[in-house]
C-alpha atoms as a PDB file:
ATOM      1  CA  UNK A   1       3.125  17.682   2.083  1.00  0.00           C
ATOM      2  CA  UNK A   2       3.185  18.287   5.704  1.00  0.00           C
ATOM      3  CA  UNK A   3       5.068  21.968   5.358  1.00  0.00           C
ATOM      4  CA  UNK A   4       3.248  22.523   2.238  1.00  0.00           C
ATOM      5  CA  UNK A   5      -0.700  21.505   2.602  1.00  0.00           C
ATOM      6  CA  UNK A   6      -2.415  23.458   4.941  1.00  0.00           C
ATOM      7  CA  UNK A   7      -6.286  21.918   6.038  1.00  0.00           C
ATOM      8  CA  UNK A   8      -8.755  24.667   4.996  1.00  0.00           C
ATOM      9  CA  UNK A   9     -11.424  23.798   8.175  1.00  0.00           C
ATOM     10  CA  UNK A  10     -14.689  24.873   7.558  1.00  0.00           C
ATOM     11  CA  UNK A  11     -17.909  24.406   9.342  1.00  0.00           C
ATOM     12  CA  UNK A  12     -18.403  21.543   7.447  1.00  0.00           C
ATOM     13  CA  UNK A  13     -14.811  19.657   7.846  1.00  0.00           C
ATOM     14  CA  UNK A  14     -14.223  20.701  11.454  1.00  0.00           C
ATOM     15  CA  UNK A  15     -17.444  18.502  12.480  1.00  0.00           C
ATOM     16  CA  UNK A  16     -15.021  15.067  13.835  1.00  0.00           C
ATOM     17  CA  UNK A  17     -16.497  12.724  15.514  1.00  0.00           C
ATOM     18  CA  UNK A  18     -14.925   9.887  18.190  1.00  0.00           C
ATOM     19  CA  UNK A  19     -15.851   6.489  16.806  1.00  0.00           C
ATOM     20  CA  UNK A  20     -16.019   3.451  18.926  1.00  0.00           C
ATOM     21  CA  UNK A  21     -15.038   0.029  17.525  1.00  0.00           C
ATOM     22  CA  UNK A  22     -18.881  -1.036  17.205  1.00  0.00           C
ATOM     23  CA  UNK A  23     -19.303   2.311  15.604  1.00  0.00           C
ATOM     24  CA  UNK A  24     -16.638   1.818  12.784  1.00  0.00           C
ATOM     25  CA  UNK A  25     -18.701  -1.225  11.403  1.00  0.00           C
ATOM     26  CA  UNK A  26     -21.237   0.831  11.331  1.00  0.00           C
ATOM     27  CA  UNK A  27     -19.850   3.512   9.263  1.00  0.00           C
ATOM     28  CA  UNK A  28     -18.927   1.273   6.573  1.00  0.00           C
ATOM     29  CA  UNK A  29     -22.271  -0.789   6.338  1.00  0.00           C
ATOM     30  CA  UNK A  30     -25.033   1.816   6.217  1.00  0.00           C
ATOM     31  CA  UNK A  31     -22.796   4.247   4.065  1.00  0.00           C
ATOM     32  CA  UNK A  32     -23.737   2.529   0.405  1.00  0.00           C
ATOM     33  CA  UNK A  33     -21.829   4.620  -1.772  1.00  0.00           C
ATOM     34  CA  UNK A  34     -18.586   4.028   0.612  1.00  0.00           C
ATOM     35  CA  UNK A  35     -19.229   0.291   0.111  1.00  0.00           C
ATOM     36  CA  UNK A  36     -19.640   0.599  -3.293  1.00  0.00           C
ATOM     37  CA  UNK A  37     -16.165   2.219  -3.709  1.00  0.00           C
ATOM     38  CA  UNK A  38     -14.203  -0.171  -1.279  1.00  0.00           C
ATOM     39  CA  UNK A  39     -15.603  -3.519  -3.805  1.00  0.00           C
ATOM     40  CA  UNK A  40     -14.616  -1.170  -7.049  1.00  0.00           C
ATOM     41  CA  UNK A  41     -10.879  -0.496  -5.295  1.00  0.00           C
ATOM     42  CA  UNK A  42     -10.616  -3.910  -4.210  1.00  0.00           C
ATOM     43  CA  UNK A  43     -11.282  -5.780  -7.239  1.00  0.00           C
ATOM     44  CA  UNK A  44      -9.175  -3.073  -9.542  1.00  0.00           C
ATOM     45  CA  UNK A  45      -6.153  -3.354  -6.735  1.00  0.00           C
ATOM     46  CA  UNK A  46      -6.428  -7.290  -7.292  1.00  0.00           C
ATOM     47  CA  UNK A  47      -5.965  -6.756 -11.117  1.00  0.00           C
ATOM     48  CA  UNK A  48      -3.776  -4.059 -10.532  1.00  0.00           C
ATOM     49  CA  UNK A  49      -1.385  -5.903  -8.424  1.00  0.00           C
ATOM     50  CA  UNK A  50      -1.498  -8.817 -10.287  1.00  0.00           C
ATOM     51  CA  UNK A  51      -0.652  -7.842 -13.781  1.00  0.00           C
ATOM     52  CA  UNK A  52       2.508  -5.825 -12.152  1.00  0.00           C
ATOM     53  CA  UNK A  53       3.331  -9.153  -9.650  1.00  0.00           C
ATOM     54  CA  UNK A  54       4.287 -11.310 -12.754  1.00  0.00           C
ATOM     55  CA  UNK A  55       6.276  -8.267 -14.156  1.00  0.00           C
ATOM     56  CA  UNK A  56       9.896 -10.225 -14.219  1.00  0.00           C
ATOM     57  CA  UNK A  57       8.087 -13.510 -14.783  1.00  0.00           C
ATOM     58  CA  UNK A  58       6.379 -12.410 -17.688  1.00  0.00           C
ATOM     59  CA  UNK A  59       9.840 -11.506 -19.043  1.00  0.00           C
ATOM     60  CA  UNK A  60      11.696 -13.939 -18.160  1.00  0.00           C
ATOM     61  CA  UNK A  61       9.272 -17.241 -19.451  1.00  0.00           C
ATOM     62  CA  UNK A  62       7.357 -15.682 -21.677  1.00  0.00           C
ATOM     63  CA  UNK A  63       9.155 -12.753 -23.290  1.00  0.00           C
ATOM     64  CA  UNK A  64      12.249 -15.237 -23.176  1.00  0.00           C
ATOM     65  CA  UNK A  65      15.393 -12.906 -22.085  1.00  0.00           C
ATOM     66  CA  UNK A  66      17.035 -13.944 -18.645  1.00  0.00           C
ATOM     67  CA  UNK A  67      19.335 -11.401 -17.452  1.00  0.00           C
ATOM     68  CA  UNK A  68      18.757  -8.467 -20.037  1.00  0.00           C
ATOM     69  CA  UNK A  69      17.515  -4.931 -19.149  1.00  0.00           C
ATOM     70  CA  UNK A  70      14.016  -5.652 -21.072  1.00  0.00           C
ATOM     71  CA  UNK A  71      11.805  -5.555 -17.612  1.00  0.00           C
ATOM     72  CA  UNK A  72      14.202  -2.520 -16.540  1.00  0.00           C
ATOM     73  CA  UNK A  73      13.053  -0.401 -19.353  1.00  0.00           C
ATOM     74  CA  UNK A  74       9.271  -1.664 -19.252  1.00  0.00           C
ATOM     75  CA  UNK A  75       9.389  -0.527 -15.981  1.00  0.00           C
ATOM     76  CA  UNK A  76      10.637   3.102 -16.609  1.00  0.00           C
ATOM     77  CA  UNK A  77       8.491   3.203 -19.449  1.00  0.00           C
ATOM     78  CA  UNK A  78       5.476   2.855 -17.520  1.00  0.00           C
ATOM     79  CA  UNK A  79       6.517   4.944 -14.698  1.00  0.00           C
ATOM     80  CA  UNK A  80       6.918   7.599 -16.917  1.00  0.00           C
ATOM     81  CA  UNK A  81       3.385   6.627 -18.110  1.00  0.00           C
ATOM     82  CA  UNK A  82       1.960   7.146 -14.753  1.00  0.00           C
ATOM     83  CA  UNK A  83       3.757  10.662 -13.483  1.00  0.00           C
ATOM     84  CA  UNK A  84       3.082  12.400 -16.549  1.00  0.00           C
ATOM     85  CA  UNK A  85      -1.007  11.025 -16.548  1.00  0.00           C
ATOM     86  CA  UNK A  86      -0.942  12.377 -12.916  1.00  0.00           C
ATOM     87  CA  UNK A  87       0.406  15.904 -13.477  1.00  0.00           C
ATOM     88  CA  UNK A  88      -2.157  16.299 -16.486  1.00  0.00           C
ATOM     89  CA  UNK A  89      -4.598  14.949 -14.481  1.00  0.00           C
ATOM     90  CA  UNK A  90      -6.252  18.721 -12.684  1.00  0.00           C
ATOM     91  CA  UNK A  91      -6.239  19.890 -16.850  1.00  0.00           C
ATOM     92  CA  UNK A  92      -7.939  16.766 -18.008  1.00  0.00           C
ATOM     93  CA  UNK A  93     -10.667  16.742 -15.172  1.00  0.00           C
ATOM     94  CA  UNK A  94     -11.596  20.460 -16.098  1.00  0.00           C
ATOM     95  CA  UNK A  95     -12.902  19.018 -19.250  1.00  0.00           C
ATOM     96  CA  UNK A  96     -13.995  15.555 -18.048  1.00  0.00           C
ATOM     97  CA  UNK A  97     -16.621  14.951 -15.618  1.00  0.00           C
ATOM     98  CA  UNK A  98     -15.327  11.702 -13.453  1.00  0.00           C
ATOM     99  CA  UNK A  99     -18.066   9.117 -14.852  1.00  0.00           C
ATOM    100  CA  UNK A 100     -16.163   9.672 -18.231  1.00  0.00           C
ATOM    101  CA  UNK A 101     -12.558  10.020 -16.980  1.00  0.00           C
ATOM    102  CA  UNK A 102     -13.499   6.862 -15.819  1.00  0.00           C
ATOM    103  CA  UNK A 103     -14.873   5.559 -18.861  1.00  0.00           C
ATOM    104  CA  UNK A 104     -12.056   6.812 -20.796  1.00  0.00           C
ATOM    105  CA  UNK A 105      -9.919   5.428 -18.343  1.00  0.00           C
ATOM    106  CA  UNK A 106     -11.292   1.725 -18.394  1.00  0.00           C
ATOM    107  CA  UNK A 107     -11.582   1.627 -22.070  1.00  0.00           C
ATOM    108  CA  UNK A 108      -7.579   2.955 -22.475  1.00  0.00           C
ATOM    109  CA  UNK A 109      -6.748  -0.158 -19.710  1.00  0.00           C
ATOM    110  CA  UNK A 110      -9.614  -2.621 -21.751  1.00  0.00           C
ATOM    111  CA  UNK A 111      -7.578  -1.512 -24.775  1.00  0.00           C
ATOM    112  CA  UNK A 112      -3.824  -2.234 -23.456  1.00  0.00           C
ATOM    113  CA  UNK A 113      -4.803  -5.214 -22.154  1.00  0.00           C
ATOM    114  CA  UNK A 114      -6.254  -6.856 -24.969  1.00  0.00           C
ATOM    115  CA  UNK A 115      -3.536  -5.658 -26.787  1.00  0.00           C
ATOM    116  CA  UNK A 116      -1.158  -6.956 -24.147  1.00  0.00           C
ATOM    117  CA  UNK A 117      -2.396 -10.510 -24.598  1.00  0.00           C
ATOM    118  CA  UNK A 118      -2.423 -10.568 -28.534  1.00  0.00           C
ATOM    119  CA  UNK A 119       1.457  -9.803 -28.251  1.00  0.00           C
ATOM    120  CA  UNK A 120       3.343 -12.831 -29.618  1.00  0.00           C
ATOM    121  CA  UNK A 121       0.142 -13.952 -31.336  1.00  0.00           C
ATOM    122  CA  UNK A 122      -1.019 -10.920 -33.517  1.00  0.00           C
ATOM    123  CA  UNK A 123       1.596  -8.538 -32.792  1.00  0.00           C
ATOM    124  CA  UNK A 124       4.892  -8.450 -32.634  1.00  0.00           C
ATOM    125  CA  UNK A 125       6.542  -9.345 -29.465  1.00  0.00           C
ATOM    126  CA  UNK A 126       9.349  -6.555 -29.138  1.00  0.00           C
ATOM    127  CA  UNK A 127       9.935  -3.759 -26.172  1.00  0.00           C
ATOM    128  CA  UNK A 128       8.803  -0.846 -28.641  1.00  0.00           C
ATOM    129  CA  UNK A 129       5.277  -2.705 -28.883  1.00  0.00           C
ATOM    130  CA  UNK A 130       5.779  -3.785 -25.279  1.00  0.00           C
ATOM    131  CA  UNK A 131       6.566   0.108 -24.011  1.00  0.00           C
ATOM    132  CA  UNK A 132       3.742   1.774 -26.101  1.00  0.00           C
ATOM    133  CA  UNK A 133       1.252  -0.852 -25.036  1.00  0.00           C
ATOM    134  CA  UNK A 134       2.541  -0.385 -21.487  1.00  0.00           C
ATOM    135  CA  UNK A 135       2.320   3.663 -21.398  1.00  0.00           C
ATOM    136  CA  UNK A 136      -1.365   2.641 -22.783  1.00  0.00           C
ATOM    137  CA  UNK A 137      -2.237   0.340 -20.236  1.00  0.00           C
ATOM    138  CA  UNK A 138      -0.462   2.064 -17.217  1.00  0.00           C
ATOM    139  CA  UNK A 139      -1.923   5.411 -18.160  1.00  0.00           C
ATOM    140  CA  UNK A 140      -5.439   4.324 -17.665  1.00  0.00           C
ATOM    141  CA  UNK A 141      -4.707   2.376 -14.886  1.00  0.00           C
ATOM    142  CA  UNK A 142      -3.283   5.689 -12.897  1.00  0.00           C
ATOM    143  CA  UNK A 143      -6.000   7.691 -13.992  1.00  0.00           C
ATOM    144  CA  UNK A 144      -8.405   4.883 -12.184  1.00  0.00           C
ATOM    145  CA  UNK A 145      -6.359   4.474  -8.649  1.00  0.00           C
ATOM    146  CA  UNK A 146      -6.573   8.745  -8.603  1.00  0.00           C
ATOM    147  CA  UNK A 147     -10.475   8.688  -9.245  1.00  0.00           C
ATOM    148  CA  UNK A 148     -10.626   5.421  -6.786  1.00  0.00           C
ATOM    149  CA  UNK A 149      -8.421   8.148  -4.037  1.00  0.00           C
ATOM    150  CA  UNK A 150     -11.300  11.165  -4.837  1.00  0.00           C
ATOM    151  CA  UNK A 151     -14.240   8.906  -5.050  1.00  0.00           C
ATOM    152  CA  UNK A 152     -13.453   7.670  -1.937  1.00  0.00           C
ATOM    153  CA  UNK A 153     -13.179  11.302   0.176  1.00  0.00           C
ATOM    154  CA  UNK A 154     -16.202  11.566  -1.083  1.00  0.00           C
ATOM    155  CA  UNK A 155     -17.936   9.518   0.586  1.00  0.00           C
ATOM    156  CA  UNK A 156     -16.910  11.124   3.718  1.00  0.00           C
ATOM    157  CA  UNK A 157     -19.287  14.149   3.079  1.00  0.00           C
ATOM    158  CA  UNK A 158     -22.105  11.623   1.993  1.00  0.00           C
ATOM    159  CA  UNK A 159     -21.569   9.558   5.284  1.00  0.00           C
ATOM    160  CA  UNK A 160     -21.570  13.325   7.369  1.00  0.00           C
ATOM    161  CA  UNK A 161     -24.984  13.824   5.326  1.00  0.00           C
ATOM    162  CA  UNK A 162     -26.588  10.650   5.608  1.00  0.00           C
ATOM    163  CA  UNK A 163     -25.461   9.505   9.288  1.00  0.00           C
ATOM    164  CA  UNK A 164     -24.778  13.036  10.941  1.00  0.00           C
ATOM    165  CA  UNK A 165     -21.696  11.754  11.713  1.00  0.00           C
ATOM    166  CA  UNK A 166     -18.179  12.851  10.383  1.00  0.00           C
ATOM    167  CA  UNK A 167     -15.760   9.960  10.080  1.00  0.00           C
ATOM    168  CA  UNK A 168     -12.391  10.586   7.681  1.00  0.00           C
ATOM    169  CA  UNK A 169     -10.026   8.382   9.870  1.00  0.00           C
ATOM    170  CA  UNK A 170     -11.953   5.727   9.560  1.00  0.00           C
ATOM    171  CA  UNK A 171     -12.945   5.687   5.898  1.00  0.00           C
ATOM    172  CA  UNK A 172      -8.849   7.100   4.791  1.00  0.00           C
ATOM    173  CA  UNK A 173      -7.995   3.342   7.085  1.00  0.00           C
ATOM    174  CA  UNK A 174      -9.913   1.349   4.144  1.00  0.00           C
ATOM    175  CA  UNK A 175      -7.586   2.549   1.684  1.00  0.00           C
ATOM    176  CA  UNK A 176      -4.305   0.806   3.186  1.00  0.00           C
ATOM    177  CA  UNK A 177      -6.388  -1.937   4.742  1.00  0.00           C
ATOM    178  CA  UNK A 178      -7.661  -2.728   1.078  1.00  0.00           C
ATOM    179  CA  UNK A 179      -4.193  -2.245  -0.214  1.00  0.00           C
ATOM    180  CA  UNK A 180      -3.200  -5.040   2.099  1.00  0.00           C
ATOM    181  CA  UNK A 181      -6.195  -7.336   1.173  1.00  0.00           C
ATOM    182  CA  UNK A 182      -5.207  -6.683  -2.609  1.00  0.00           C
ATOM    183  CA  UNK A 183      -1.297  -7.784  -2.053  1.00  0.00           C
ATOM    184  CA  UNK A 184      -2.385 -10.585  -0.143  1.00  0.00           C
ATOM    185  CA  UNK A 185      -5.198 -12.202  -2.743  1.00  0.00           C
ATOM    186  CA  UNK A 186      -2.454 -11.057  -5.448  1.00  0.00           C
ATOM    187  CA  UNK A 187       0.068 -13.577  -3.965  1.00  0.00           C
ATOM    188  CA  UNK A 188      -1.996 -16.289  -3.523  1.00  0.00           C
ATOM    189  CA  UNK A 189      -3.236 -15.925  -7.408  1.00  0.00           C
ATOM    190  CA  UNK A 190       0.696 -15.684  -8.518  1.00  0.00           C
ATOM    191  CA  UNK A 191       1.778 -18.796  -6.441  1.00  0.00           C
ATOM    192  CA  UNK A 192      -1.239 -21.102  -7.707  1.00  0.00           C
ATOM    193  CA  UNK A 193      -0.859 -19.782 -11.526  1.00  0.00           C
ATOM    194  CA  UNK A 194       3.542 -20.734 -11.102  1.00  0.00           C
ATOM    195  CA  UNK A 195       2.246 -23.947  -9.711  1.00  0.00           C
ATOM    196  CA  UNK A 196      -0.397 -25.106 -12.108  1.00  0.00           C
ATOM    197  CA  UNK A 197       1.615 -23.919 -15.058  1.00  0.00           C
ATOM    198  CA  UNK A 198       4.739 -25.796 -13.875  1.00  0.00           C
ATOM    199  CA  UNK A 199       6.955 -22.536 -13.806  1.00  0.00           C
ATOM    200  CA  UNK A 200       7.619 -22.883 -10.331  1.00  0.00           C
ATOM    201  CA  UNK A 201       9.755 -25.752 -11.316  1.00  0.00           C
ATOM    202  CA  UNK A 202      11.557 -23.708 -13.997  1.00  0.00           C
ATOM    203  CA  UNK A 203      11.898 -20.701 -11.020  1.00  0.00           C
ATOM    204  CA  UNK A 204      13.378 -23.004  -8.549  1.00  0.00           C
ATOM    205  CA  UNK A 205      15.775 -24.073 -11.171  1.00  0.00           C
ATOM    206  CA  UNK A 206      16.855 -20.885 -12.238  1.00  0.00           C
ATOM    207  CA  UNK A 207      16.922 -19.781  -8.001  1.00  0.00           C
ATOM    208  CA  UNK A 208      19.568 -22.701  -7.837  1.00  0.00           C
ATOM    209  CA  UNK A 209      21.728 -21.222 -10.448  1.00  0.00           C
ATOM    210  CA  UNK A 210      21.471 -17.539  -9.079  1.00  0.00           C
ATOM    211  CA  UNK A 211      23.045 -19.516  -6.102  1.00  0.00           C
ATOM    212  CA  UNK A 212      25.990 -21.062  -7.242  1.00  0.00           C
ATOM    213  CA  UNK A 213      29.270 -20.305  -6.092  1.00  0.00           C
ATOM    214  CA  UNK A 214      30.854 -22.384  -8.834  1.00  0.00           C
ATOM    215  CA  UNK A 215      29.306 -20.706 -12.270  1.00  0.00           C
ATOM    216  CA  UNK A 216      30.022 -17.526 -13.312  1.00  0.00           C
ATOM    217  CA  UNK A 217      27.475 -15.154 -14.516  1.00  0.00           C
ATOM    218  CA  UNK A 218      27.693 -15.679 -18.242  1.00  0.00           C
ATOM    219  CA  UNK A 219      27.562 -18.925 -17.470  1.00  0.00           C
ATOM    220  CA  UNK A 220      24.342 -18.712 -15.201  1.00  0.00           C
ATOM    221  CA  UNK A 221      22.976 -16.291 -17.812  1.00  0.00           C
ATOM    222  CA  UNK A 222      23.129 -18.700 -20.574  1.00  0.00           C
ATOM    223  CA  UNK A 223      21.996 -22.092 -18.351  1.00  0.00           C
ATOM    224  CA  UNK A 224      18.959 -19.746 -17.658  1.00  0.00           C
ATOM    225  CA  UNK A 225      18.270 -18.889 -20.736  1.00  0.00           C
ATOM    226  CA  UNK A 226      17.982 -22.204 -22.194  1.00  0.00           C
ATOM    227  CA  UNK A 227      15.934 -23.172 -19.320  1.00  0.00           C
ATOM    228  CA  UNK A 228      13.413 -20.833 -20.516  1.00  0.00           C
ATOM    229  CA  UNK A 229      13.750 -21.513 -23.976  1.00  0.00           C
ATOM    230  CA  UNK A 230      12.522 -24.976 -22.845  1.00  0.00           C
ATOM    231  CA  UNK A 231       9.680 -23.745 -21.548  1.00  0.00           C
ATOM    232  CA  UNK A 232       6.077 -25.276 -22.861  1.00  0.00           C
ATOM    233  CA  UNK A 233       3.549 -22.920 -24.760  1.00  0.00           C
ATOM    234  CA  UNK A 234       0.766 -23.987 -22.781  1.00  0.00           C
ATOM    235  CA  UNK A 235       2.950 -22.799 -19.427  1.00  0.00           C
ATOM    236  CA  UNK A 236       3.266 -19.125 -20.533  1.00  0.00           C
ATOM    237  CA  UNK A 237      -0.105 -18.831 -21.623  1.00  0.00           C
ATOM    238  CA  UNK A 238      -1.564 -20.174 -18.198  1.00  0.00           C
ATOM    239  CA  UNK A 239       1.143 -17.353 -17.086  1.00  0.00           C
ATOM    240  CA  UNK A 240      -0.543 -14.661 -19.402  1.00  0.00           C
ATOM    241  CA  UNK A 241      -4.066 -15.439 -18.505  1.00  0.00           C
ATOM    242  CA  UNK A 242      -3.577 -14.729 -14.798  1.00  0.00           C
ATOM    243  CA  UNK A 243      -1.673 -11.978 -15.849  1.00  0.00           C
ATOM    244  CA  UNK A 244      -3.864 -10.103 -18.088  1.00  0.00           C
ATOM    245  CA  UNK A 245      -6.990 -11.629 -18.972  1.00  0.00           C
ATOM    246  CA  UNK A 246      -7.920 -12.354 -15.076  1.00  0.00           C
ATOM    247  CA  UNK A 247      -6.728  -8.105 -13.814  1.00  0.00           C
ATOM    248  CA  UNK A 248      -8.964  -7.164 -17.119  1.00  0.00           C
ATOM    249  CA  UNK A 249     -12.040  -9.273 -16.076  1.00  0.00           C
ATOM    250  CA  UNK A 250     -11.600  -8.175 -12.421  1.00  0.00           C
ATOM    251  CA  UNK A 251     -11.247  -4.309 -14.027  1.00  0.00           C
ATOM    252  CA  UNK A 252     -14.549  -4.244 -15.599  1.00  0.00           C
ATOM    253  CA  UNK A 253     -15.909  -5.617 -12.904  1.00  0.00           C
ATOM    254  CA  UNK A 254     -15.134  -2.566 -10.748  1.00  0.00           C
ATOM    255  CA  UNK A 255     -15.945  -0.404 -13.794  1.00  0.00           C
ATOM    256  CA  UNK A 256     -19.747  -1.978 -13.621  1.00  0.00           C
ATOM    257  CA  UNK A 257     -19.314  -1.724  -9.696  1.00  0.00           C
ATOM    258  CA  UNK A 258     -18.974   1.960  -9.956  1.00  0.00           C
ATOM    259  CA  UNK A 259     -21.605   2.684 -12.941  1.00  0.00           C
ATOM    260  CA  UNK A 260     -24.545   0.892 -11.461  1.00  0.00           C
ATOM    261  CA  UNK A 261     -23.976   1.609  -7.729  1.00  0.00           C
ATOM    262  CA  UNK A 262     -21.702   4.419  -7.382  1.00  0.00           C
ATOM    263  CA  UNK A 263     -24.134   7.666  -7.318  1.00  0.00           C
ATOM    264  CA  UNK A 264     -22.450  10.435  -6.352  1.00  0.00           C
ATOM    265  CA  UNK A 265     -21.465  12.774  -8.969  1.00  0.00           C
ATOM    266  CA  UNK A 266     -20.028  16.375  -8.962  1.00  0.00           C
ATOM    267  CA  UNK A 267     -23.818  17.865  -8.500  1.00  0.00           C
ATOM    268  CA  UNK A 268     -24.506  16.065  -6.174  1.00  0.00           C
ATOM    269  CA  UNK A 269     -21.996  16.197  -4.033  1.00  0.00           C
ATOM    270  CA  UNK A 270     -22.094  19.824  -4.454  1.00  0.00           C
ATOM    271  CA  UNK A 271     -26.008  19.410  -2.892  1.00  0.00           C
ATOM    272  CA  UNK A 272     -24.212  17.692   0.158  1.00  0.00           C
ATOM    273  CA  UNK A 273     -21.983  20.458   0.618  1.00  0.00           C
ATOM    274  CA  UNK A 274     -24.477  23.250   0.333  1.00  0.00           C
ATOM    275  CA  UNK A 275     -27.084  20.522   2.828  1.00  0.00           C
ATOM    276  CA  UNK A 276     -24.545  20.269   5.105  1.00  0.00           C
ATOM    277  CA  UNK A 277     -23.696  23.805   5.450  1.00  0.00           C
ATOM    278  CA  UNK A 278     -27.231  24.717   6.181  1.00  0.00           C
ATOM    279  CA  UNK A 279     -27.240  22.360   8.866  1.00  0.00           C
ATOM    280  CA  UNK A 280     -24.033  23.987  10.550  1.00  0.00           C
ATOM    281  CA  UNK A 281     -25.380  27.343  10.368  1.00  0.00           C
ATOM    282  CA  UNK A 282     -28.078  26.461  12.052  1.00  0.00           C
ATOM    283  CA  UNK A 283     -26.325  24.365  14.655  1.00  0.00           C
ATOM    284  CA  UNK A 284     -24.301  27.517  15.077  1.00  0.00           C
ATOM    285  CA  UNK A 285     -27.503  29.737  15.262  1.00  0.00           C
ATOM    286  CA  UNK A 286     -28.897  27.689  17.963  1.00  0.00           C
END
């Protein structure tokens, strides 16, 4: 990126501004369309984070396999999910505006979800259900975080218009800064859902065992295992719920976030541009 990417500066882009600390807070609370897009990414970086925090505890209690490669290949299978939704992503703009990549987005993620939760109950609980729900799910999902990345730059040229100030250091710092925030909710959600649901006490268990310098690892395999097979019902649906039905709910959310507050769209951002432009020329002029 750094030998590859050169900055195209125009008159627009090159107009930086210094922002003080008092200034910053400023930036974020009068530009409405860049607080609109911080609650959407916060709230779909909780889900996010969430449904992929419980990953290994998800197999473990409620898929049921200690020790095997099921979480291994989930994992690859929605990588592969996300890198190939990415790379098609410039061919599947050109014929989607972004309020209905969205939509298709949220309603491929409402979809997997849904799906996600009926497994075991409905459908079968096997990795080939598990994988094709996943690439389902995880597609969506990285179509959303890349709209959440472009949404947000915009908002830049909306704060230049609106403000007459340029500020892209500042509003780029939200993104790791909400990142953070996410991770942080995220963890507190996954340790109160092991402790109310009593898996904490099957974790700990199975920690000891990882631990022991007496059993072997067939042995440690198969104590595990029947640990989980002990596991209550009632445990690994408390599990599921935080896991899928709370990152859904949290989701649409954002989704509603971004359709009743979000407002700019590709014309008129393109009004900004052209706005802004004027006003350079004629700064230039002067």
């Amino acid at each position: 990126v750094v030998l590859g990417v050169q900055e195209q500066k125009t008159a627009v882009t090159a107009a930086q501004s210094h922002t003080s600390l008092g200034g910053m807070v400023k930036v974020i609370l009068k530009n409405d369309q860049l607080l609109a897009i911080i609650i959407c990414m916060l709230l779909f970086n909780i889900g996010y984070y969430t449904t992929t925090g419980f990953g290994v505890q998800f197999f473990y209690f409620d898929y049921g396999v200690y020790g095997g490669m099921e979480f291994t290949i989930f994992a690859l299978a929605i990588g592969v999910a996300q890198i190939v939704t990415l790379a098609l992503y410039p061919k599947i703009s050109k014929n989607l505006n972004r309020r209905q990549l969205f939509t298709l987005a949220i309603l491929m993620v409402v979809v997997g979800y849904l799906c996600f939760m009926l497994v075991g109950y409905l459908l079968p609980m096997n990795m080939a259900v598990l994988c094709v729900i996943g690439l389902i799910l995880f597609a969506g999902q990285a179509i959303i975080q890349l709209l959440n990345l472009v949404l947000l730059a915009d908002t830049i040229e909306y704060g230049q218009w609106k403000l007459g100030s340029r500020n892209e250091s500042v509003i780029f710092s939200l993104n790791p800064f909400i990142t953070k925030l996410a991770s942080a909710i995220q963890a507190g959600i996954f340790a109160f859902t092991l402790a109310i649901s009593g898996l904490n006490q099957y974790s700990n268990e199975i920690s000891a065992l990882e631990k022991s310098t007496t059993l072997s690892s067939e042995q440690i395999k198969q104590q595990a295992n029947e640990l989980v097979a002990a596991i209550p019902d009632s445990a690994t649906l408390l599990l599921r719920v935080s896991m899928i039905a709370l990152p859904l709910l949290l989701i649409v959310v954002s989704y509603l976030v971004y359709r009743k507050f979000y407002r700019i769209d590709d014309e008129m951002y393109h009004r900004i541009i052209r706005d802004l432009e004027a006003r350079a020329k004629g700064e230039q002029s002067e």
